[in-house]
C-alpha atoms as a PDB file:
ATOM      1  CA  UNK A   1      25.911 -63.933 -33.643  1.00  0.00           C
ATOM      2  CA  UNK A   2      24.296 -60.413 -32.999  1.00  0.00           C
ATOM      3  CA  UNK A   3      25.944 -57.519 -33.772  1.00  0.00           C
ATOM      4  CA  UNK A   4      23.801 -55.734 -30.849  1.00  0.00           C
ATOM      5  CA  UNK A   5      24.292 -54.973 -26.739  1.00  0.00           C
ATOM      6  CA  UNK A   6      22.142 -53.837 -24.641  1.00  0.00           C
ATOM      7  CA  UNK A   7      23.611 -50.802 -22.282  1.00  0.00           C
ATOM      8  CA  UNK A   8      22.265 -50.510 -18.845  1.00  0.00           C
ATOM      9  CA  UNK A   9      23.622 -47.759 -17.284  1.00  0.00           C
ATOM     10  CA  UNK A  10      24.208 -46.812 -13.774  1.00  0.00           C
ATOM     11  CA  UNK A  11      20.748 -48.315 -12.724  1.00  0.00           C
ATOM     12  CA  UNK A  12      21.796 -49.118  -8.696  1.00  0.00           C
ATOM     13  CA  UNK A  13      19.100 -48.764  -5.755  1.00  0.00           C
ATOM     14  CA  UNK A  14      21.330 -45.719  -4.556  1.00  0.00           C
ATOM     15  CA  UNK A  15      20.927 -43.882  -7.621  1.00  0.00           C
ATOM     16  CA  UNK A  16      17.641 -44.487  -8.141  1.00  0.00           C
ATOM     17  CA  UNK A  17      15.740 -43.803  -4.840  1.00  0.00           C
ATOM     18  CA  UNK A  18      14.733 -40.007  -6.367  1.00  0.00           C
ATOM     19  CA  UNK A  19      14.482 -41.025 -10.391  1.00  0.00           C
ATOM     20  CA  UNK A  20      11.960 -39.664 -12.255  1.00  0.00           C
ATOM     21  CA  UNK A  21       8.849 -42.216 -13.151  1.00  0.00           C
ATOM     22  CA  UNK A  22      11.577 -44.433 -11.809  1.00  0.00           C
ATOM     23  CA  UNK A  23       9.545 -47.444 -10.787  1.00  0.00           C
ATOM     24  CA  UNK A  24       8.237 -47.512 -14.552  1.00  0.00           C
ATOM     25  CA  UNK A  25      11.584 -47.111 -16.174  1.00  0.00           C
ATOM     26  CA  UNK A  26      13.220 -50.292 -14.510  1.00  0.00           C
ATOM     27  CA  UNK A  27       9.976 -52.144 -15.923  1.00  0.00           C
ATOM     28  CA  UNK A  28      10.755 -51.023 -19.277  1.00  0.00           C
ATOM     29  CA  UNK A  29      14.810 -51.610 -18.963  1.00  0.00           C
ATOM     30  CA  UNK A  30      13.757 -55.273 -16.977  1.00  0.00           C
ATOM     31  CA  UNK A  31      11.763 -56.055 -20.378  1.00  0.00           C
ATOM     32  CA  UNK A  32      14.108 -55.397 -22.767  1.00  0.00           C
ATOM     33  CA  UNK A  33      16.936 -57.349 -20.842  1.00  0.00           C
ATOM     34  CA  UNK A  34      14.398 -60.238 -21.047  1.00  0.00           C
ATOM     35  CA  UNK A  35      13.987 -59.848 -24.714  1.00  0.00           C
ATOM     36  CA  UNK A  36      17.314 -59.421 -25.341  1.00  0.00           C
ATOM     37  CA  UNK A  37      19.052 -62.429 -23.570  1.00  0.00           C
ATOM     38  CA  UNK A  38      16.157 -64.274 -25.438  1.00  0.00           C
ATOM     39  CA  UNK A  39      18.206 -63.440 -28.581  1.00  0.00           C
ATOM     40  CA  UNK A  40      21.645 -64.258 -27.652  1.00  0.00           C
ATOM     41  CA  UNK A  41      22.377 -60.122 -27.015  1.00  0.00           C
ATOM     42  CA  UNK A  42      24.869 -59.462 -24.803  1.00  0.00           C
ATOM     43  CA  UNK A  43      23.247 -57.361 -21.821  1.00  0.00           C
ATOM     44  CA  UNK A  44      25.812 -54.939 -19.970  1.00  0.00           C
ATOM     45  CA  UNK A  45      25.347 -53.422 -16.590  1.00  0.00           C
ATOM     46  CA  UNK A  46      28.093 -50.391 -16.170  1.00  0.00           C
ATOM     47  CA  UNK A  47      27.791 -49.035 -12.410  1.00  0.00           C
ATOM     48  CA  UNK A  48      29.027 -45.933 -10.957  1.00  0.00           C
ATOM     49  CA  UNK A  49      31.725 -45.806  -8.520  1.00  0.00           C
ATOM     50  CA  UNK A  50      33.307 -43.721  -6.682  1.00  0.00           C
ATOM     51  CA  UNK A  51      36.489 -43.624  -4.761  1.00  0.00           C
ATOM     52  CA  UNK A  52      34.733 -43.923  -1.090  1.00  0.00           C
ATOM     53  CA  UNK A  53      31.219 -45.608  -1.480  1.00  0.00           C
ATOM     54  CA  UNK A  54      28.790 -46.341   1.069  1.00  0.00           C
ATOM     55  CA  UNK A  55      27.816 -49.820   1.424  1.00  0.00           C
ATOM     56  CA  UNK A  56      25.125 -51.323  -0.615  1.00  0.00           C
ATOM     57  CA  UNK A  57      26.191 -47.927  -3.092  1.00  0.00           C
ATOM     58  CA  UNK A  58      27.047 -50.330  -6.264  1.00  0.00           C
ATOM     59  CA  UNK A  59      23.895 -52.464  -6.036  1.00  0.00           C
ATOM     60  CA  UNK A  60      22.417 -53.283  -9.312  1.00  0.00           C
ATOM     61  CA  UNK A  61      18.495 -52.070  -8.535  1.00  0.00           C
ATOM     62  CA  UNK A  62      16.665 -55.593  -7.544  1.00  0.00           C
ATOM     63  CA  UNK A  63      14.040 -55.097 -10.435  1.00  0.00           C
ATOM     64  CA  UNK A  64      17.694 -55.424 -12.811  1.00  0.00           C
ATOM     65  CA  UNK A  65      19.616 -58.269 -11.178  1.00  0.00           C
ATOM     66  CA  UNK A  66      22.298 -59.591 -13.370  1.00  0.00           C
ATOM     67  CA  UNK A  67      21.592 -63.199 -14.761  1.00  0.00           C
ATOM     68  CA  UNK A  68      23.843 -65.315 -15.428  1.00  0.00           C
ATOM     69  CA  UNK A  69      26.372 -64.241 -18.159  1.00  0.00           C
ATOM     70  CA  UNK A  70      25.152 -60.765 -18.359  1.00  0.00           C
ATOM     71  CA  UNK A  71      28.640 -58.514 -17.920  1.00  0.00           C
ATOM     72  CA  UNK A  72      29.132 -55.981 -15.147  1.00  0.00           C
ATOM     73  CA  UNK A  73      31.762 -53.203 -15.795  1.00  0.00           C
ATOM     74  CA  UNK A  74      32.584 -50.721 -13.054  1.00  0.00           C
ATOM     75  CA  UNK A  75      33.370 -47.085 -14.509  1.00  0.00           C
ATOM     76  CA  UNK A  76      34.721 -44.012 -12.343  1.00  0.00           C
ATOM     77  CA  UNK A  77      33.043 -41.319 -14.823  1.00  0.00           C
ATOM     78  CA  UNK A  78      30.100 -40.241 -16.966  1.00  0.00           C
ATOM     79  CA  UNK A  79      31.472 -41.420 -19.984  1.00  0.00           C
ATOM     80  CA  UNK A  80      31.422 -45.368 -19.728  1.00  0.00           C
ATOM     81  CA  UNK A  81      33.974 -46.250 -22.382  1.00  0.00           C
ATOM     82  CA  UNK A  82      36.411 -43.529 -20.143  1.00  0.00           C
ATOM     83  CA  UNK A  83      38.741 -46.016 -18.632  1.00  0.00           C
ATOM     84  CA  UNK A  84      37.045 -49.103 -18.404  1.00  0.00           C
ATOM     85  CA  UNK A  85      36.722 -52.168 -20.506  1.00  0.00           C
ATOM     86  CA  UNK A  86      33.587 -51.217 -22.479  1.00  0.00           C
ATOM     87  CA  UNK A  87      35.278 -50.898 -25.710  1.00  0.00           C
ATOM     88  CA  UNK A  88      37.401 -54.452 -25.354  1.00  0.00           C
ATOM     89  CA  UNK A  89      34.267 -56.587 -24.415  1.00  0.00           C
ATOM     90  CA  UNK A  90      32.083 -55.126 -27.619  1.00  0.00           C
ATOM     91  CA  UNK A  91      34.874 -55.960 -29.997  1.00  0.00           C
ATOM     92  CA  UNK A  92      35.241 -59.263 -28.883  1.00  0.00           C
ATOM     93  CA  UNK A  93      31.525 -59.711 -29.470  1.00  0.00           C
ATOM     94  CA  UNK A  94      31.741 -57.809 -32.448  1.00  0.00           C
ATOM     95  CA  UNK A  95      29.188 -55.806 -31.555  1.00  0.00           C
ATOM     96  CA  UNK A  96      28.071 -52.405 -33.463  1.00  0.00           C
ATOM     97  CA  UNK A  97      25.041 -51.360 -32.337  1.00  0.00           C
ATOM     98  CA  UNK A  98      24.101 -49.843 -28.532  1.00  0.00           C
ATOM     99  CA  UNK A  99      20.560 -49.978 -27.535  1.00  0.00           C
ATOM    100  CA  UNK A 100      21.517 -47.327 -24.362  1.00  0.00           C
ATOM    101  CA  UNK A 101      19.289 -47.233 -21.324  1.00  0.00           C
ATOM    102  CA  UNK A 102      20.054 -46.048 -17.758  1.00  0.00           C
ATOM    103  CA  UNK A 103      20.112 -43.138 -15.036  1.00  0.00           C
ATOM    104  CA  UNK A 104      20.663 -40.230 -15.615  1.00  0.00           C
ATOM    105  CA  UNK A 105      19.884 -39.108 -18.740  1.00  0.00           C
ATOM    106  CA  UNK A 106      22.109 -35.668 -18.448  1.00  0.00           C
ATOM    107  CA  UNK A 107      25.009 -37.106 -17.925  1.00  0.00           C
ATOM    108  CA  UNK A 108      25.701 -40.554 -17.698  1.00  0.00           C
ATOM    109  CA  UNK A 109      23.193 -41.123 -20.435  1.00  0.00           C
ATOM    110  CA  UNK A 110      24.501 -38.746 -22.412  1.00  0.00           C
ATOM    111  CA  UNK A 111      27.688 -39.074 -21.881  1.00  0.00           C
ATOM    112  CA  UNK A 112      27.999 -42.709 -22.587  1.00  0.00           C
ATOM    113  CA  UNK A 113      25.747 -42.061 -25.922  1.00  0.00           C
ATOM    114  CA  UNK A 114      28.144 -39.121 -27.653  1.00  0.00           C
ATOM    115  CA  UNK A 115      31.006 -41.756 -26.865  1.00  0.00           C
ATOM    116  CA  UNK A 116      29.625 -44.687 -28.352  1.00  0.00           C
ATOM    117  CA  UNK A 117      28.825 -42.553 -31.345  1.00  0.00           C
ATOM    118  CA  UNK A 118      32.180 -41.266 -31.102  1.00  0.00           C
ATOM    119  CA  UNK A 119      34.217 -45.091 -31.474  1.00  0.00           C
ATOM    120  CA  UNK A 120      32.180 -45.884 -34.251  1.00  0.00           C
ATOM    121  CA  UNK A 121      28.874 -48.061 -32.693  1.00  0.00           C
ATOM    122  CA  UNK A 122      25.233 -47.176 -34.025  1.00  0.00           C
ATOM    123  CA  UNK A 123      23.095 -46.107 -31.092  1.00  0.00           C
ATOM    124  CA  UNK A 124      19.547 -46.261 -29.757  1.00  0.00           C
ATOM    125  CA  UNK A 125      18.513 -44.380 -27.032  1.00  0.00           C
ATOM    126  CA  UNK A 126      15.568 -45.847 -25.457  1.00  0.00           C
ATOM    127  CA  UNK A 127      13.629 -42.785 -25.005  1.00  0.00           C
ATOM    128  CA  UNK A 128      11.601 -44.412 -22.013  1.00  0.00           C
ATOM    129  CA  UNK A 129      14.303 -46.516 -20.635  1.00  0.00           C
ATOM    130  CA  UNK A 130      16.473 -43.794 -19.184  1.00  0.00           C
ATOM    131  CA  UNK A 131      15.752 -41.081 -16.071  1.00  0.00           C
ATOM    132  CA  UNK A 132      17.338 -38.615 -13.897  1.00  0.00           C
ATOM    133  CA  UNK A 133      16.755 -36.981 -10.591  1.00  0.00           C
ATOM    134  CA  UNK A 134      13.544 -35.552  -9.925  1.00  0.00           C
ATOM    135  CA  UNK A 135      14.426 -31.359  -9.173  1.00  0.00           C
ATOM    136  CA  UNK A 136      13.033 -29.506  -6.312  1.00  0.00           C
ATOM    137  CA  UNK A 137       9.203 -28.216  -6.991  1.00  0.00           C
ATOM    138  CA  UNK A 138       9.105 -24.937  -9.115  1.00  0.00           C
ATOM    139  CA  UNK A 139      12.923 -25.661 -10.744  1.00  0.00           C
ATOM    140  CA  UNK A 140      13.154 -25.693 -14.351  1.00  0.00           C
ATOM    141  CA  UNK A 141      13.905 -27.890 -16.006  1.00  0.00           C
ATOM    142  CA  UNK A 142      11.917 -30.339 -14.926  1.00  0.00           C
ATOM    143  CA  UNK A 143      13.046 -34.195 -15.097  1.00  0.00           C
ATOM    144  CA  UNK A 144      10.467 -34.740 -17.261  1.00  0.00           C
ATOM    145  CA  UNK A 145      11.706 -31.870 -19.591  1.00  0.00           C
ATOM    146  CA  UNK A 146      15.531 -32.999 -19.162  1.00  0.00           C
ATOM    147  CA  UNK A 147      14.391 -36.704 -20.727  1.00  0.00           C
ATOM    148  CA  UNK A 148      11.967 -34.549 -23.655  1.00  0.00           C
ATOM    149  CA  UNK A 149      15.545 -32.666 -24.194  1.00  0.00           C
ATOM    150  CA  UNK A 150      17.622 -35.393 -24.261  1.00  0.00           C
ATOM    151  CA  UNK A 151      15.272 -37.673 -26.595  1.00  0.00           C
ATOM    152  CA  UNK A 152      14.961 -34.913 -28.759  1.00  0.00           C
ATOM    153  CA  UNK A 153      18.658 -34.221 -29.482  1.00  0.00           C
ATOM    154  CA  UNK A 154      19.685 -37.660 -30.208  1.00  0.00           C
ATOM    155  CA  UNK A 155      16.698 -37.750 -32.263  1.00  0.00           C
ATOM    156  CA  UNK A 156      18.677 -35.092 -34.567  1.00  0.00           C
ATOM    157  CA  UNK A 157      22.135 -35.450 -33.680  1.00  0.00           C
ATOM    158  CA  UNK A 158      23.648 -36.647 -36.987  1.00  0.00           C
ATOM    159  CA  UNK A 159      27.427 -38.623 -36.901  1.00  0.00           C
ATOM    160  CA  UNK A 160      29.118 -39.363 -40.105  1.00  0.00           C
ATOM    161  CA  UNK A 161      28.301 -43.246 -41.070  1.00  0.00           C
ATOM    162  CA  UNK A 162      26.488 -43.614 -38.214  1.00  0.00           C
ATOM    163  CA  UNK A 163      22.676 -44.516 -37.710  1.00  0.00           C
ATOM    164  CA  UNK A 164      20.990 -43.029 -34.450  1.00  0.00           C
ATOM    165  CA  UNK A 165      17.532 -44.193 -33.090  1.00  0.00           C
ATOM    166  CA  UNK A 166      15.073 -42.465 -30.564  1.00  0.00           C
ATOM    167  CA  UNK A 167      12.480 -45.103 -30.288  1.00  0.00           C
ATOM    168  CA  UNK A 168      10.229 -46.268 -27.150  1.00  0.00           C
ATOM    169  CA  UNK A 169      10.825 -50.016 -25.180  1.00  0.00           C
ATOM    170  CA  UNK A 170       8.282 -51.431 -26.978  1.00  0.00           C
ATOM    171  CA  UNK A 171       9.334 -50.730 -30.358  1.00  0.00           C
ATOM    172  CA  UNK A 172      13.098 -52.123 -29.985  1.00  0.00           C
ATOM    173  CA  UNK A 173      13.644 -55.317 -31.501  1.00  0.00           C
ATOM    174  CA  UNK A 174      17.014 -57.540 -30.965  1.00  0.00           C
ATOM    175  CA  UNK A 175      16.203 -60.481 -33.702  1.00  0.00           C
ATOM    176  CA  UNK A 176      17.762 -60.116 -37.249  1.00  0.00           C
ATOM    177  CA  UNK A 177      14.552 -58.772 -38.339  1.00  0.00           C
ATOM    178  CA  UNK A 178      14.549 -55.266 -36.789  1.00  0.00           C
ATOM    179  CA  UNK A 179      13.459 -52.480 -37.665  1.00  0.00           C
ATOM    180  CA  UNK A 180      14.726 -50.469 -34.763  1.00  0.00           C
END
């Protein structure tokens, strides 16, 4: 049984419609889910809700459509192990290791990231499987620069017997044999 879930965060057609190299991102993301219900990983979709949504607001994007025993958790905050089930369905998979994708990578990213690292999981942060918000011309940072940021603190960010990953789509492996 792997020891490995895939995270995809907050990735809904509402969220979306302004992401930064957006339409690239869900390729990436859409790949990896492939690859990893080819290996038996568990592949987690955690959506953003709010207490008055517009309709259509919790729609997984269409390039991500949950397959058949992929799980769907609904979360009310940044951090996605904040009240929700997160926590409960990784232990009874015994899962220990988060390969983390999603929107937006300042705060739901993130935020889901420091927690996982924080109740004890190893974590990979896809650096090109995650986005935010494009900013109005001229502002700085730039989404581009707010991914660079985020890729490069995780790359650094050190958590006491825990292993942390930056690594691209296409260098994530879910078989036994990994090396990321």
């Amino acid at each position: 049984m792997p020891d490995t879930a895939l995270l995809i965060i907050d990735m809904q057609r509402a969220l979306l419609k302004d992401a930064h190299d957006g339409e690239a991102c869900l390729g990436r993301v859409a790949g990896l889910a492939d690859r990893a219900r080819a290996a038996g990983v568990p592949v987690v979709y955690l959506r953003q809700q709010f207490a008055q949504v517009p309709a259509g607001w919790l729609e997984v994007h269409p390039t991500l459509t949950p397959q058949p025993g992929d799980l769907v958790l609904d979360k009310e905050s940044a951090d996605s192990f904040l009240d929700t089930t997160l926590g409960k369905v990784l232990e009874e998979r015994a899962v220990r290791r988060l390969v983390v994708t999603g929107f937006a990578s300042d705060y739901c990213v993130d935020s889901t990231g420091r927690s996982a690292l924080s109740h004890g999981y190893d974590l990979v942060l896809v650096a090109d499987g995650h986005t935010t918000m494009e900013r109005p011309a001229g502002a700085r940072p730039t989404a581009a620069q707010i991914i660079a940021h985020h890729n490069g603190i995780f790359s650094v960010i050190q958590y006491a017997g825990r292993s942390v990953t930056v690594a691209p789509a296409a260098e994530i492996r879910f078989d036994a044999s990994r090396a990321t």
